[in-house]
Protein backbone atom coordinates (compact mmCIF):
# COMPACT_ATOMS: atom_id res chain seq x y z
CA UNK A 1 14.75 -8.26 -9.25
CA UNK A 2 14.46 -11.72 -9.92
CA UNK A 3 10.54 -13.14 -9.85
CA UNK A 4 12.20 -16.21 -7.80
CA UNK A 5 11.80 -13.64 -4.95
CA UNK A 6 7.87 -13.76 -5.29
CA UNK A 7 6.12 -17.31 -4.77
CA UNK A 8 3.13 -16.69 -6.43
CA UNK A 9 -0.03 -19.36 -6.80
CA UNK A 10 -3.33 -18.57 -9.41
CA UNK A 11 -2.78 -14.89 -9.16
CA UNK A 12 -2.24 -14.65 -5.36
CA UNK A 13 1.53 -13.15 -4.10
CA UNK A 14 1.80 -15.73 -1.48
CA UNK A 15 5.28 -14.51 -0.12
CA UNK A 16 8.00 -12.49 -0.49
CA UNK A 17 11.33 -13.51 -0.05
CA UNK A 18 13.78 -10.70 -1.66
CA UNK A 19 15.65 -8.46 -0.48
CA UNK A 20 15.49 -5.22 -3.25
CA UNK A 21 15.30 -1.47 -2.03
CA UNK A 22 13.17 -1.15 -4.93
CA UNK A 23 9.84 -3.72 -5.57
CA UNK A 24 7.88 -4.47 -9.01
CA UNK A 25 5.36 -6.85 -8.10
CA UNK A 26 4.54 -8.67 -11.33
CA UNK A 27 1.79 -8.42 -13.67
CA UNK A 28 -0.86 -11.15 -13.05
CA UNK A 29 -0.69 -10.83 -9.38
CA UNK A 30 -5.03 -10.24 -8.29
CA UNK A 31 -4.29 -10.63 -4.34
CA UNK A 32 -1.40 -9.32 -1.80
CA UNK A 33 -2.47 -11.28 1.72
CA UNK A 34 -2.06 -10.37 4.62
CA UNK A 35 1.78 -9.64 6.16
CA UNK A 36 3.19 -10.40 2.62
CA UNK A 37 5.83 -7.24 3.24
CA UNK A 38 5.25 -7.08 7.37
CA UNK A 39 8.96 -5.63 8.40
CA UNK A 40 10.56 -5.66 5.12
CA UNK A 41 12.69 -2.24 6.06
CA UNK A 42 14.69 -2.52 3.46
CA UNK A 43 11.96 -1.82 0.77
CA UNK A 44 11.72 1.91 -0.37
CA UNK A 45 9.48 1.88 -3.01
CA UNK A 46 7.06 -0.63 -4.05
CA UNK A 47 5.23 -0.85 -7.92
CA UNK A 48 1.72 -2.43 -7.52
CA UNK A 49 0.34 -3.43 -10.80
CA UNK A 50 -3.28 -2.68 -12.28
CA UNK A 51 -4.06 -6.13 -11.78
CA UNK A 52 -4.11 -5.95 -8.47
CA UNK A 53 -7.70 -6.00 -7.14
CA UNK A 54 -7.33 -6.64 -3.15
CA UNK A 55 -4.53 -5.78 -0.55
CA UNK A 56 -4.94 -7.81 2.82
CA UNK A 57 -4.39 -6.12 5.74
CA UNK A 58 -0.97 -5.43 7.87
CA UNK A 59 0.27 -6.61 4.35
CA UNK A 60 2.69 -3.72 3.78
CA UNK A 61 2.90 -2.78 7.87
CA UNK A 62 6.30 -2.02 9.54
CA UNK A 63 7.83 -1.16 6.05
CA UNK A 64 9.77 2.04 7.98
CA UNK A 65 11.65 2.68 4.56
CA UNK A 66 8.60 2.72 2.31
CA UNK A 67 8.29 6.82 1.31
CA UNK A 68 5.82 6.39 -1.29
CA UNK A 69 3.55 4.41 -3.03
CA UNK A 70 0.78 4.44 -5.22
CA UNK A 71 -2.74 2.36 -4.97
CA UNK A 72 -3.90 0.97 -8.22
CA UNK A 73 -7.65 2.12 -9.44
CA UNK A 74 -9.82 -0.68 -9.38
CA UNK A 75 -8.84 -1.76 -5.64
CA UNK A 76 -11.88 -0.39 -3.24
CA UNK A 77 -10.97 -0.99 0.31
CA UNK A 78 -7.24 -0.38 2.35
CA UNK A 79 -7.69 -2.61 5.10
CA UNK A 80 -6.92 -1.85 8.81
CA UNK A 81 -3.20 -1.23 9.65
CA UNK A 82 -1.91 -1.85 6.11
CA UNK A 83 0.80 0.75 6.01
CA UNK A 84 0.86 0.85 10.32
CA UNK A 85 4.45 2.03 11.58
CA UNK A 86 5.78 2.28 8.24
CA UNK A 87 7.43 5.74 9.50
CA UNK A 88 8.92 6.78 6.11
CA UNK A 89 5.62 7.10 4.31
CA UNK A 90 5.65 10.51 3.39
CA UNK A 91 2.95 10.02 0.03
CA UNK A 92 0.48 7.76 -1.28
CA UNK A 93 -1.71 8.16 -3.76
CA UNK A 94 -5.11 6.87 -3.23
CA UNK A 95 -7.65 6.26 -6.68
CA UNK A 96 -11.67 7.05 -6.41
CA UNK A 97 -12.09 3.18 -6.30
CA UNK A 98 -11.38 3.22 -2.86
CA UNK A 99 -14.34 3.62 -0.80
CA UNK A 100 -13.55 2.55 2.37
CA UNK A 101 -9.90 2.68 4.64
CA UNK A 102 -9.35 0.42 8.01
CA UNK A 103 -8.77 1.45 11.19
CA UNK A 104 -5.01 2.15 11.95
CA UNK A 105 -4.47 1.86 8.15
CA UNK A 106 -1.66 4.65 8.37
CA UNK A 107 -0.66 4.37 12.14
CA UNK A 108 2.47 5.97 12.96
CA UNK A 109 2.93 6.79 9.54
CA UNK A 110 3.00 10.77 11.03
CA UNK A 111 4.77 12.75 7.78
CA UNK A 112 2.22 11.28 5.64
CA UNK A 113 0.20 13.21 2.76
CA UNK A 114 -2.57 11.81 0.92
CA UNK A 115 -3.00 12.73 -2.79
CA UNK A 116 -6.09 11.23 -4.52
CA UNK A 117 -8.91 12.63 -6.23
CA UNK A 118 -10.97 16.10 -5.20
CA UNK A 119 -14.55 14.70 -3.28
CA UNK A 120 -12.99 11.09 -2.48
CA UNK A 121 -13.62 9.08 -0.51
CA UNK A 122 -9.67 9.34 0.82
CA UNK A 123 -10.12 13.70 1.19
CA UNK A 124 -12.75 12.50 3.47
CA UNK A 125 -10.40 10.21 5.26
CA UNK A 126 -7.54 12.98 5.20
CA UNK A 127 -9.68 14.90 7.02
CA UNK A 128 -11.49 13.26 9.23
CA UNK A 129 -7.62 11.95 10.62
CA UNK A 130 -6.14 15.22 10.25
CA UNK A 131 -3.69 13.78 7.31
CA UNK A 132 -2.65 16.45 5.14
CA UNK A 133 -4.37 16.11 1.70
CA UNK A 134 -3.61 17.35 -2.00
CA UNK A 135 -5.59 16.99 -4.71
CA UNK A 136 -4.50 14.77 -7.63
């Protein structure tokens, strides 16, 4: 995937213009704003680098392909309906950074599991939703 599909300004992934089944966000990116992926169905997978240190919210929402991704340690908050009606979503891995997850974060995401860390702050979150939950 070319990086001409990212338009990307002093670390902050500003938009996203491709159309790949299968994203690598590039090293160097700090900040993902908010709707940056809103409706890209296409997407299946999507690699967020370790220098990643905020997601904004809705910023991944109505990605209905998306079946899995993984949330870099060092980011400490999901924000509300980041991953909403992305209906594919079947695993995400959550790191003990995060220590807080917005309302409707998941919504309609209903064959979701959440794998992350035994006494985390996202088993908490599993169960408090009723998300199924395996330790990581």
């Amino acid at each position: 995937m070319p990086n001409s599909d990212f338009t990307i300004e002093n670390g902050v992934l500003k938009k996203y213009t491709g159309t790949a089944k299968e994203v690598v966000i590039p090293y160097g990116v700090t900040y993902i704003p908010i709707f940056t992926f809103k409706d890209h169905s296409e997407i299946i997978n999507i690699s967020i680098p370790k220098s990643v240190t905020y997601i904004g919210h809705c910023a991944f929402s109505g990605c209905t392909a998306l079946t899995s991704i993984s949330i870099p340690e060092g980011i400490t908050d999901i924000p509300p309906s980041t991953f909403a009606h992305c209906k594919g979503l079947k695993s995400i891995y959550i790191p003990n950074s995060i220590v807080f997850i917005g309302n409707a974060a998941f919504y309609g995401c209903d064959e979701l599991k959440i794998h992350a860390p035994k006494g985390s702050y996202a088993e908490w979150y599993a169960k408090e939703n009723n998300i199924p939950f395996a330790v990581e």
